[in-house]
C-alpha atoms as a PDB file:
ATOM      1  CA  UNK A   1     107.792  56.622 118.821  1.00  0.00           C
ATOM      2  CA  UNK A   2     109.268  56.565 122.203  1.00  0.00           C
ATOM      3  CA  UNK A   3     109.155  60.134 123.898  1.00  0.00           C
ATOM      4  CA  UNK A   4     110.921  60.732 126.977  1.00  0.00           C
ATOM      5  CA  UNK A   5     109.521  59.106 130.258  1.00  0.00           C
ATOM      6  CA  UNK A   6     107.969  62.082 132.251  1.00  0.00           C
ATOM      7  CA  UNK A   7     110.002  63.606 134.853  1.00  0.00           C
ATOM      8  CA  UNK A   8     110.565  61.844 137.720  1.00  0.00           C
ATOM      9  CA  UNK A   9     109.438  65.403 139.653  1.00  0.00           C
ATOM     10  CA  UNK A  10     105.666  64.640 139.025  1.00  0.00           C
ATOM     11  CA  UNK A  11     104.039  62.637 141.660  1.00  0.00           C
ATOM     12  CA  UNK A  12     102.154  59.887 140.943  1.00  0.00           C
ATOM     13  CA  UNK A  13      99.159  58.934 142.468  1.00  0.00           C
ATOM     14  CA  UNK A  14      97.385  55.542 142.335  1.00  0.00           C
ATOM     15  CA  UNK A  15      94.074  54.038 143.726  1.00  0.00           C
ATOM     16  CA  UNK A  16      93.296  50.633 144.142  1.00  0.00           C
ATOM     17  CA  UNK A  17      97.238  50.783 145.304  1.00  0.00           C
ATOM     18  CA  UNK A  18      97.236  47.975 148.740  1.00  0.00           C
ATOM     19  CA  UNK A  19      97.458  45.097 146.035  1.00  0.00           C
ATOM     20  CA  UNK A  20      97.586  43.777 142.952  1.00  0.00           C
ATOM     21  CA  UNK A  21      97.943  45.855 139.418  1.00  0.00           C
ATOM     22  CA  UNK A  22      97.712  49.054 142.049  1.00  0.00           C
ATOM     23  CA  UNK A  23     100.669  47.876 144.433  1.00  0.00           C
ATOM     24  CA  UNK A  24     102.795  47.084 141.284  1.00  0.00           C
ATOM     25  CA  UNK A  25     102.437  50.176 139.318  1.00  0.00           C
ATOM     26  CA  UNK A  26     103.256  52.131 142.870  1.00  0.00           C
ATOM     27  CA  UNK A  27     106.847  50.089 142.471  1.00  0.00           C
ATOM     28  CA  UNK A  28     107.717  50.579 139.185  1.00  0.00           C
ATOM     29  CA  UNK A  29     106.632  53.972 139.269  1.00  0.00           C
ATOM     30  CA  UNK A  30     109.014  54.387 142.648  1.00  0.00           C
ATOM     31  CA  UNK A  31     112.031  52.584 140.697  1.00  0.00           C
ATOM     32  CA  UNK A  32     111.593  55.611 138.225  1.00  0.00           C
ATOM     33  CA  UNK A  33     112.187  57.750 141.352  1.00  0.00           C
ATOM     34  CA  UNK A  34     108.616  59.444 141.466  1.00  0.00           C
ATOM     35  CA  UNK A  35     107.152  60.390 145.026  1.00  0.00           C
ATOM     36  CA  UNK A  36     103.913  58.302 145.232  1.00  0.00           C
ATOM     37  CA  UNK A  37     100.599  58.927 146.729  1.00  0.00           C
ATOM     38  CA  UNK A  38      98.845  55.464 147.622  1.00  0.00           C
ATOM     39  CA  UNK A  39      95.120  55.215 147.714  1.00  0.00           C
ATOM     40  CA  UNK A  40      92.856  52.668 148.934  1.00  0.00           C
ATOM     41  CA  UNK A  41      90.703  51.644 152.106  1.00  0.00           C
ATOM     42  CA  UNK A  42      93.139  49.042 153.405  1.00  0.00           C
ATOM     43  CA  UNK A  43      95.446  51.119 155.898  1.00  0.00           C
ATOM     44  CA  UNK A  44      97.168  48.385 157.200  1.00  0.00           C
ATOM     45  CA  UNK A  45      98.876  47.174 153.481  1.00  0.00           C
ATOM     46  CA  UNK A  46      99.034  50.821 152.226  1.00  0.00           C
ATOM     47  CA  UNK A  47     101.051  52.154 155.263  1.00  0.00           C
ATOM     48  CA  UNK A  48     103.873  48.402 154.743  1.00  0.00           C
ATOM     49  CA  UNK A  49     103.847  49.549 150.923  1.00  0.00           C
ATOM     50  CA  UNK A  50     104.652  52.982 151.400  1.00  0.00           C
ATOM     51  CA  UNK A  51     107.462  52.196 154.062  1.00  0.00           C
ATOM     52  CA  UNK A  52     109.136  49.912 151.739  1.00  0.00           C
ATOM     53  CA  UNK A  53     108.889  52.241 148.742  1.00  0.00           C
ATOM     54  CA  UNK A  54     109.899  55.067 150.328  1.00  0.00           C
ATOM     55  CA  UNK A  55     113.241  52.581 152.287  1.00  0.00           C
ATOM     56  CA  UNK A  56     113.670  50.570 148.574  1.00  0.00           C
ATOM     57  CA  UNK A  57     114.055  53.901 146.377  1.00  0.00           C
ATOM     58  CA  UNK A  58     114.557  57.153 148.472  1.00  0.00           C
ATOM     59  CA  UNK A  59     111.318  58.516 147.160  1.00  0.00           C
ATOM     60  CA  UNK A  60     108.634  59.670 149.590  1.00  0.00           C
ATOM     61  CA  UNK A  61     105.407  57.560 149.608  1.00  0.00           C
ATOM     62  CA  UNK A  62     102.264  58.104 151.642  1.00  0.00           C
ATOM     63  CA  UNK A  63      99.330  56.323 152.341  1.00  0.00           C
ATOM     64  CA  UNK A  64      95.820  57.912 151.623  1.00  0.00           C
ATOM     65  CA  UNK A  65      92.588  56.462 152.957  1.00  0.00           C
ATOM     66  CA  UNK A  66      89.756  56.472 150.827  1.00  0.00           C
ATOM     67  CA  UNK A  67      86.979  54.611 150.098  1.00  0.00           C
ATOM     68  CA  UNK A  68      85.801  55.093 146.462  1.00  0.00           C
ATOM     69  CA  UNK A  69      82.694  54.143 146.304  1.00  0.00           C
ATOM     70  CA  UNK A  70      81.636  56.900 148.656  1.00  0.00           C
ATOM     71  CA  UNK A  71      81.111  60.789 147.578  1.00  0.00           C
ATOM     72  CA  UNK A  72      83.102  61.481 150.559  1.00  0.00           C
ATOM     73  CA  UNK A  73      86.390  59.424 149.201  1.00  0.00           C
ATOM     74  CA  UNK A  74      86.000  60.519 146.197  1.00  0.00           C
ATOM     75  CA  UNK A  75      85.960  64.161 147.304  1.00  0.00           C
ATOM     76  CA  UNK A  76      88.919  63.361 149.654  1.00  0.00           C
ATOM     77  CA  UNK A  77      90.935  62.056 146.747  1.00  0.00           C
ATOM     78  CA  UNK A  78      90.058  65.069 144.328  1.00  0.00           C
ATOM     79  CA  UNK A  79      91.166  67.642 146.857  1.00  0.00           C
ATOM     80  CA  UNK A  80      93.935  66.186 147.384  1.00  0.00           C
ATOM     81  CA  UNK A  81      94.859  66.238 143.680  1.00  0.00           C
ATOM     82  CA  UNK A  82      93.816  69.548 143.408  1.00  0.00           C
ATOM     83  CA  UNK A  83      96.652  70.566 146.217  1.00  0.00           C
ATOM     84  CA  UNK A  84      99.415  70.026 143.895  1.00  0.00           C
ATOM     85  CA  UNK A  85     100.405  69.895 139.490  1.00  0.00           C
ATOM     86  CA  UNK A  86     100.607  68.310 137.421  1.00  0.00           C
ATOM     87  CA  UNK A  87     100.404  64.821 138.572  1.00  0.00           C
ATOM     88  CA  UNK A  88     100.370  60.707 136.658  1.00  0.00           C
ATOM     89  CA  UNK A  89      97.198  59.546 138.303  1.00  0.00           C
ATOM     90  CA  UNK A  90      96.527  55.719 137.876  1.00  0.00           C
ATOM     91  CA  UNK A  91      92.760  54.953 138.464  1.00  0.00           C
ATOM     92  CA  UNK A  92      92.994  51.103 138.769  1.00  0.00           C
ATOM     93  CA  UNK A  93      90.676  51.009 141.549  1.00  0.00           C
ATOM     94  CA  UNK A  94      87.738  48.757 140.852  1.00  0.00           C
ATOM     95  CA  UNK A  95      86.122  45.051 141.278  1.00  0.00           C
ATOM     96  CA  UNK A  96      83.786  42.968 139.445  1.00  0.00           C
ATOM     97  CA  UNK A  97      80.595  40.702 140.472  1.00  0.00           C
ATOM     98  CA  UNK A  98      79.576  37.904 138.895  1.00  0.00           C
ATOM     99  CA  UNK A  99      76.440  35.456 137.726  1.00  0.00           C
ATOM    100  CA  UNK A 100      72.682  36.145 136.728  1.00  0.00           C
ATOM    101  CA  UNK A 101      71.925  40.074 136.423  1.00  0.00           C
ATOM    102  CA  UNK A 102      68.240  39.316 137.776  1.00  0.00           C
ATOM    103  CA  UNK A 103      69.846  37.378 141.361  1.00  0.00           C
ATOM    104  CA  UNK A 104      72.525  40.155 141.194  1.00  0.00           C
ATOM    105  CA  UNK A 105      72.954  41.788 145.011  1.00  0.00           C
ATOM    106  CA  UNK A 106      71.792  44.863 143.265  1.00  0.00           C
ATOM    107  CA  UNK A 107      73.668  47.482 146.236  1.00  0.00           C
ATOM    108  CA  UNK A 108      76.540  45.305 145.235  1.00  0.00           C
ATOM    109  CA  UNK A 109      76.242  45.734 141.870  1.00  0.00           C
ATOM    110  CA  UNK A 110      75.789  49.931 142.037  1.00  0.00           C
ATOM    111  CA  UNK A 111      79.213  50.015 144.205  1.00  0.00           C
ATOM    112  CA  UNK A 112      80.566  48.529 141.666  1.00  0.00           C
ATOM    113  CA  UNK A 113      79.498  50.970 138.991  1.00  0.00           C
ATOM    114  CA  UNK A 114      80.099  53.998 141.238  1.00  0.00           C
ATOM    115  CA  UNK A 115      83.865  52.751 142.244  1.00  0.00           C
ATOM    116  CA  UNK A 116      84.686  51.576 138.535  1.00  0.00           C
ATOM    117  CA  UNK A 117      82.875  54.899 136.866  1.00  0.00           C
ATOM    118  CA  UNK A 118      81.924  57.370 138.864  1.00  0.00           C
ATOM    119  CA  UNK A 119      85.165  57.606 141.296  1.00  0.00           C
ATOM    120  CA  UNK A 120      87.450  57.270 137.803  1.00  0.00           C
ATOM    121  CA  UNK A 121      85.657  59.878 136.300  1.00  0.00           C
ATOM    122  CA  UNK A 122      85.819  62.714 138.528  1.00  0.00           C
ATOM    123  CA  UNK A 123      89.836  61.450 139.564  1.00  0.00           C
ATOM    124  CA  UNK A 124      90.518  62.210 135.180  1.00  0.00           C
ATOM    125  CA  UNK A 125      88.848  65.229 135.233  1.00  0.00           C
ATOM    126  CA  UNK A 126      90.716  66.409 138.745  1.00  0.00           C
ATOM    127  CA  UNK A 127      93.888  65.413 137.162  1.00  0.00           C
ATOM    128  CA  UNK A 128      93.443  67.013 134.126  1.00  0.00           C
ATOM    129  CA  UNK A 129      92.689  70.612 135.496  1.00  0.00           C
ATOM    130  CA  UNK A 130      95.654  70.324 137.775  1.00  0.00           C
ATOM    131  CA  UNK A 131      97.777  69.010 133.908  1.00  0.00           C
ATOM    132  CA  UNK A 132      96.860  70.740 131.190  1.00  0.00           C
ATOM    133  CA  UNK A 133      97.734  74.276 132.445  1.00  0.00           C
ATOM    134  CA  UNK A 134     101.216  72.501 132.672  1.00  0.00           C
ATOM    135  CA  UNK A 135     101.177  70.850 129.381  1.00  0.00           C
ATOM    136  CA  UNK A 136     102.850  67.223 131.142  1.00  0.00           C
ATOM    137  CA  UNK A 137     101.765  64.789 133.357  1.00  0.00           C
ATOM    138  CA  UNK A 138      99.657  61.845 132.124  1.00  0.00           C
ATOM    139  CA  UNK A 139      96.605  59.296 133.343  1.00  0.00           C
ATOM    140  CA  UNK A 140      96.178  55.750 132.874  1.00  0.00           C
ATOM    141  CA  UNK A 141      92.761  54.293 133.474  1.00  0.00           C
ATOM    142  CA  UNK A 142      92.994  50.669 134.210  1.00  0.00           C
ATOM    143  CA  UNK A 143      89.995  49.162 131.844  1.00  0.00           C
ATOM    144  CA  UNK A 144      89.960  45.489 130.662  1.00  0.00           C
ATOM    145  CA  UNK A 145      89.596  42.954 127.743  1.00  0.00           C
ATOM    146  CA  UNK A 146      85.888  42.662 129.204  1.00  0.00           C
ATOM    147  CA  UNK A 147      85.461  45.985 128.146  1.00  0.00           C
ATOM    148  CA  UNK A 148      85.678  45.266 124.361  1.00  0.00           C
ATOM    149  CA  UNK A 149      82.283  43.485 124.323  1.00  0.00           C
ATOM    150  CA  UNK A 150      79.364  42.097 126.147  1.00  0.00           C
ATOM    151  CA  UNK A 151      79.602  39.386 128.609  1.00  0.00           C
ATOM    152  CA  UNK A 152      76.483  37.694 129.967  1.00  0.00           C
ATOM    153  CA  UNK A 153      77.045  36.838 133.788  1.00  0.00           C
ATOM    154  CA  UNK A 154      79.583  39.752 134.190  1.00  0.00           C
ATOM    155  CA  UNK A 155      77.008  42.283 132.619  1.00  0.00           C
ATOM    156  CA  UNK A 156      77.653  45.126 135.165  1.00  0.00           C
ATOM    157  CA  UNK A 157      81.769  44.661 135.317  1.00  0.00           C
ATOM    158  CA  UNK A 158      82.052  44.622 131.141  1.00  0.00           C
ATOM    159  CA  UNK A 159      79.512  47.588 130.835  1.00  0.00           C
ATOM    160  CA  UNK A 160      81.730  49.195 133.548  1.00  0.00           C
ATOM    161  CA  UNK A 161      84.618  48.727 131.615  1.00  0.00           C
ATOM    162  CA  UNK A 162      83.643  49.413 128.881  1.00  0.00           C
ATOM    163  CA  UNK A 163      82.657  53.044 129.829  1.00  0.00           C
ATOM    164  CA  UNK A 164      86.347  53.459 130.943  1.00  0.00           C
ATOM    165  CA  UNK A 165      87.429  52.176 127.450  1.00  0.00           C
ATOM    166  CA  UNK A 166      85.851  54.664 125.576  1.00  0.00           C
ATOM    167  CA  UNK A 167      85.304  57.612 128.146  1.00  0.00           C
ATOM    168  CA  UNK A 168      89.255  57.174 128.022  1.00  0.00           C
ATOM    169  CA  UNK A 169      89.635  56.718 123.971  1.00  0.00           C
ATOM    170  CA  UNK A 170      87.658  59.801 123.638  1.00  0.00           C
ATOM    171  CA  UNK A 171      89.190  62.026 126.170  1.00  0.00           C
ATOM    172  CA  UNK A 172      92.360  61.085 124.999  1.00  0.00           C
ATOM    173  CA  UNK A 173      91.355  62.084 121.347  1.00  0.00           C
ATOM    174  CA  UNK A 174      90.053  65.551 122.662  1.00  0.00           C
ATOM    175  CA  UNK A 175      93.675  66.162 124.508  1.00  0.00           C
ATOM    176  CA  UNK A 176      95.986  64.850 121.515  1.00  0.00           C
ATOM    177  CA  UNK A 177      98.655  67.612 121.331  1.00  0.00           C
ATOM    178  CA  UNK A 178      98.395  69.129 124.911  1.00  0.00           C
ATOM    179  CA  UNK A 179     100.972  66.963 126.592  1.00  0.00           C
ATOM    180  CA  UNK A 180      99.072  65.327 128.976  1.00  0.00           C
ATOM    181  CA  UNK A 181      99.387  61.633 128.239  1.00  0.00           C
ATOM    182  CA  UNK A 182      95.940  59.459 128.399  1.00  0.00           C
ATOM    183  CA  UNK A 183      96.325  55.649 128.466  1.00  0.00           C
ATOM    184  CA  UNK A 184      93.798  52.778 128.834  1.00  0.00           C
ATOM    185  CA  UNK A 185      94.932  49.674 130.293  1.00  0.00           C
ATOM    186  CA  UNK A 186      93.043  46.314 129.300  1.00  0.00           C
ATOM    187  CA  UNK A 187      94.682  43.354 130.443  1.00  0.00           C
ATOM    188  CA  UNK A 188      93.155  39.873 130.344  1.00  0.00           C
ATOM    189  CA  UNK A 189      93.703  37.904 133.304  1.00  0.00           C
ATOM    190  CA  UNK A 190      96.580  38.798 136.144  1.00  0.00           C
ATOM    191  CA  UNK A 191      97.256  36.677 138.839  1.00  0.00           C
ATOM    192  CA  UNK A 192      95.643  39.200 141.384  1.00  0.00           C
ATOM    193  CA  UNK A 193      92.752  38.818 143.944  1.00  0.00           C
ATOM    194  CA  UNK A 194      90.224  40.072 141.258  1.00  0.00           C
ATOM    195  CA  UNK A 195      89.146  36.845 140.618  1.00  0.00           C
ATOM    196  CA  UNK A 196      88.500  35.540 144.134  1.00  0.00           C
ATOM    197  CA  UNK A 197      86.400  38.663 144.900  1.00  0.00           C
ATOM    198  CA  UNK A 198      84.612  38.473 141.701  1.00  0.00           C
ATOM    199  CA  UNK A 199      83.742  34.568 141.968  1.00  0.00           C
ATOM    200  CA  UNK A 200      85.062  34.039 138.508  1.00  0.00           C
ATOM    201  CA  UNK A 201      87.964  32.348 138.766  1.00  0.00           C
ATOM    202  CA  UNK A 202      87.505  29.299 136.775  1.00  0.00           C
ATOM    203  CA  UNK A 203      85.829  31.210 134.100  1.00  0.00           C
ATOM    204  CA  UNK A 204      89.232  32.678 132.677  1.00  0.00           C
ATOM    205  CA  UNK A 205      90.982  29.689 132.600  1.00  0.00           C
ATOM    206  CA  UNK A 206      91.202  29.217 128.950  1.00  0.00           C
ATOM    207  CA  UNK A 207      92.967  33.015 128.222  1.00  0.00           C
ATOM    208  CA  UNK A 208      96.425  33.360 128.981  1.00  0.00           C
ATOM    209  CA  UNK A 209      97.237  34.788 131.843  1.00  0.00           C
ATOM    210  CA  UNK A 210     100.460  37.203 132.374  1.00  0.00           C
ATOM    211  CA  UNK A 211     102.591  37.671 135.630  1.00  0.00           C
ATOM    212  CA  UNK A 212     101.506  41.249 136.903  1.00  0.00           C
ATOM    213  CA  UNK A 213     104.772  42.695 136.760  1.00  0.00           C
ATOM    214  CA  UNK A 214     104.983  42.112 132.931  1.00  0.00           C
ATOM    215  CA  UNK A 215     101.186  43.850 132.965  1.00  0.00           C
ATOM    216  CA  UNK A 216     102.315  47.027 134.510  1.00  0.00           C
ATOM    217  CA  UNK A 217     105.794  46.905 132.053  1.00  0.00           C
ATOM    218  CA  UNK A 218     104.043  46.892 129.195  1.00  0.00           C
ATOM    219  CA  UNK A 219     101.496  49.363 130.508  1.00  0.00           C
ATOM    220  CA  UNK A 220     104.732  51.756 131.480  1.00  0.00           C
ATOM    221  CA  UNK A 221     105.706  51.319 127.360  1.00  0.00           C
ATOM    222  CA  UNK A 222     102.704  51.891 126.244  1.00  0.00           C
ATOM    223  CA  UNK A 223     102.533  55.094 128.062  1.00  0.00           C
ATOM    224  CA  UNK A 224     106.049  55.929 127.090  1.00  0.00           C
ATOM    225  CA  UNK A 225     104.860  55.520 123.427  1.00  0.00           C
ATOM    226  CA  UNK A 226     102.147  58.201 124.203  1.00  0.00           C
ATOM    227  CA  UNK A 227      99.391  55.216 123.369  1.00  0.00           C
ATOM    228  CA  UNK A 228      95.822  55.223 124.098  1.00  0.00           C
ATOM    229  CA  UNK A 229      95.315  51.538 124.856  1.00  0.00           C
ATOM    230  CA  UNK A 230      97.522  48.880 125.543  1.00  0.00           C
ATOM    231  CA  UNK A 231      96.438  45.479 126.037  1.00  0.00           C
ATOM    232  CA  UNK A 232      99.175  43.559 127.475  1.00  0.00           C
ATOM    233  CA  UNK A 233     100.261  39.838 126.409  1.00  0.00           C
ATOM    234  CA  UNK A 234      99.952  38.380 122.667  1.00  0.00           C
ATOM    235  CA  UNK A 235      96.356  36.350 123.501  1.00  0.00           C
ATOM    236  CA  UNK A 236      94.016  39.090 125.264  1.00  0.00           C
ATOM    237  CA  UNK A 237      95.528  41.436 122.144  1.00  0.00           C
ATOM    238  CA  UNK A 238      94.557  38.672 119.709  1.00  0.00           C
ATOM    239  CA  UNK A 239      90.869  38.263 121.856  1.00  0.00           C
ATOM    240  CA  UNK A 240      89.983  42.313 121.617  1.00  0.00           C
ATOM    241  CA  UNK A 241      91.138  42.125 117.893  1.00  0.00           C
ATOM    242  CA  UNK A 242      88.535  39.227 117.030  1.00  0.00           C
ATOM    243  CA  UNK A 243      85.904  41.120 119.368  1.00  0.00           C
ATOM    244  CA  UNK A 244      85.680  43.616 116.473  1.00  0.00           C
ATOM    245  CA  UNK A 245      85.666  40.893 113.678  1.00  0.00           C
ATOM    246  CA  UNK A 246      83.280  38.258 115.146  1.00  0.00           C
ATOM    247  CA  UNK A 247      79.310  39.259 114.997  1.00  0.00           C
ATOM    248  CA  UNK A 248      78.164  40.603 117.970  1.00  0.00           C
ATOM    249  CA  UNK A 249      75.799  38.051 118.576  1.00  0.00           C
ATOM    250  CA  UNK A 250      78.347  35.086 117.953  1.00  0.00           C
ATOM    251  CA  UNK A 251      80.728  36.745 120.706  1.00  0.00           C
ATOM    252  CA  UNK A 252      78.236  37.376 123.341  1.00  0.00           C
ATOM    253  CA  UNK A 253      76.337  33.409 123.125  1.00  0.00           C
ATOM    254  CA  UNK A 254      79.422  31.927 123.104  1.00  0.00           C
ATOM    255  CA  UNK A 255      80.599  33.819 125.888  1.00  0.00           C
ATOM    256  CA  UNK A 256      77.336  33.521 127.580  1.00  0.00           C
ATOM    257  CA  UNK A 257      77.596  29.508 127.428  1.00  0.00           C
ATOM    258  CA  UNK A 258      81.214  29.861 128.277  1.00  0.00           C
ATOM    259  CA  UNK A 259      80.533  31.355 131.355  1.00  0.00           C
ATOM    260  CA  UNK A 260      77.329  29.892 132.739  1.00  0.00           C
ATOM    261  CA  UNK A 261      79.244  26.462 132.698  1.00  0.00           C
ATOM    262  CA  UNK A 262      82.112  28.550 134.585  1.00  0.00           C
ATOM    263  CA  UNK A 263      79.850  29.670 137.056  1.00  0.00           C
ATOM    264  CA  UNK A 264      78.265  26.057 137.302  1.00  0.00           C
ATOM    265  CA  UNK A 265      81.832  24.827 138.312  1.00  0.00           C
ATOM    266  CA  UNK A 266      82.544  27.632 140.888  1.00  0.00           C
END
């Protein structure tokens, strides 16, 4: 069922917002005409996206700098939630690392997990004090297909992931019926700069990739429809399907042999 798109009067606020899946939801949310709060460490982009939201569609749009993966941005970010309600917060913040866990940068690696977790964490719970008194306003977590099962050489990004997947199925479950909607997002591969940062480019070659702007579409329907996960494009949906039908220990070897020869080639 389709409900009603939520009022164009609640802010939205989304991290990870100077590129990518972030920049794109900041546009289609400012086509819907809702004031946007952009969050990232990149000043430079954030301040050119939030001029040409707020020139393209009459809404306001303002930059905030944060870095995520610090206590300090984090609490930055939560206060500043907690100045206003209800508010659509859009944690797509987030990176992923790749090859051997055991040569893994390991400081790397725990940035990861405290920008992908811990930051997305405390931004739902922020966002849902400031919502549920109001009985609107909604949150989409940005997951991923990686989160639907184990993959050697990405360990820390699909265990990441994965939390988000089913901190936000279960969160979701314990709100049904208060309004607020709660929507994971798990696409498969997006033309974005996830890939160069991650080193794992020519690992996802073989899944189907879909243009970004048809990602954050189908994420908007989804959330329309009141889901609690959407996983955009016909292949990644088929791909998380078969991750609950395959053996657990068929998906992660052939995986794991998948992507050592990816990371061979890289």
């Amino acid at each position: 069922m389709v409900l009603p798109a939520l009022p164009s009067s609640i802010p939205v606020l989304i991290t990870g917002a100077s590129s990518g899946i972030g920049a794109e939801f900041a546009r289609q949310f400012a086509e819907r005409g809702h004031d946007c709060t952009l969050v990232a460490r990149r000043e430079d982009r954030l301040t050119k996206l939030a001029e040409q939201l707020s020139g393209t569609y009459s809404i306001a749009a303002s930059p905030l700098i944060a870095d995520l993966s610090t206590p300090e941005g984090i609490e930055s970010v939560t206060a500043h939630i907690a100045t206003s309600s209800p508010w659509i917060v859009v944690n797509n913040a987030g990176f992923g690392t790749s090859g051997a866990f055991a040569h893994a940068h390991i400081e790397r690696d725990l940035e990861e997990i405290r920008l992908n977790v811990t930051a997305l964490h405390a931004l739902t719970h922020a966002a849902l004090v400031q919502n549920l008194p109001h009985r609107t306003g909604g949150i989409i977590n940005v997951a991923s297909l990686a989160g639907f099962q184990p993959i050697p050489y990405m360990a820390t990004y699909a265990a990441t992931k994965a939390f988000v997947l089913h901190f936000t199925e279960a969160v979701a479950q314990e709100n049904a019926g208060s309004g607020v909607r709660i929507l994971a997002l798990c696409p498969g591969p997006v033309p974005t700069e996830f890939g160069t940062i991650a080193h794992a480019g020519p690992m996802f070659s073989q899944i189907p990739s879909i243009p970004v702007d048809q990602c954050v579409q189908m994420a908007l329907r989804a959330f329309d429809r009141n889901r609690v996960i959407c996983v955009p494009g016909n292949g990644p949906a088929i791909l998380s399907a078969l991750s609950h039908l395959a053996p657990r220990s068929v998906i992660r070897k052939t995986l794991g042999r998948v992507l050592k020869a990816g990371i061979s080639r890289s």
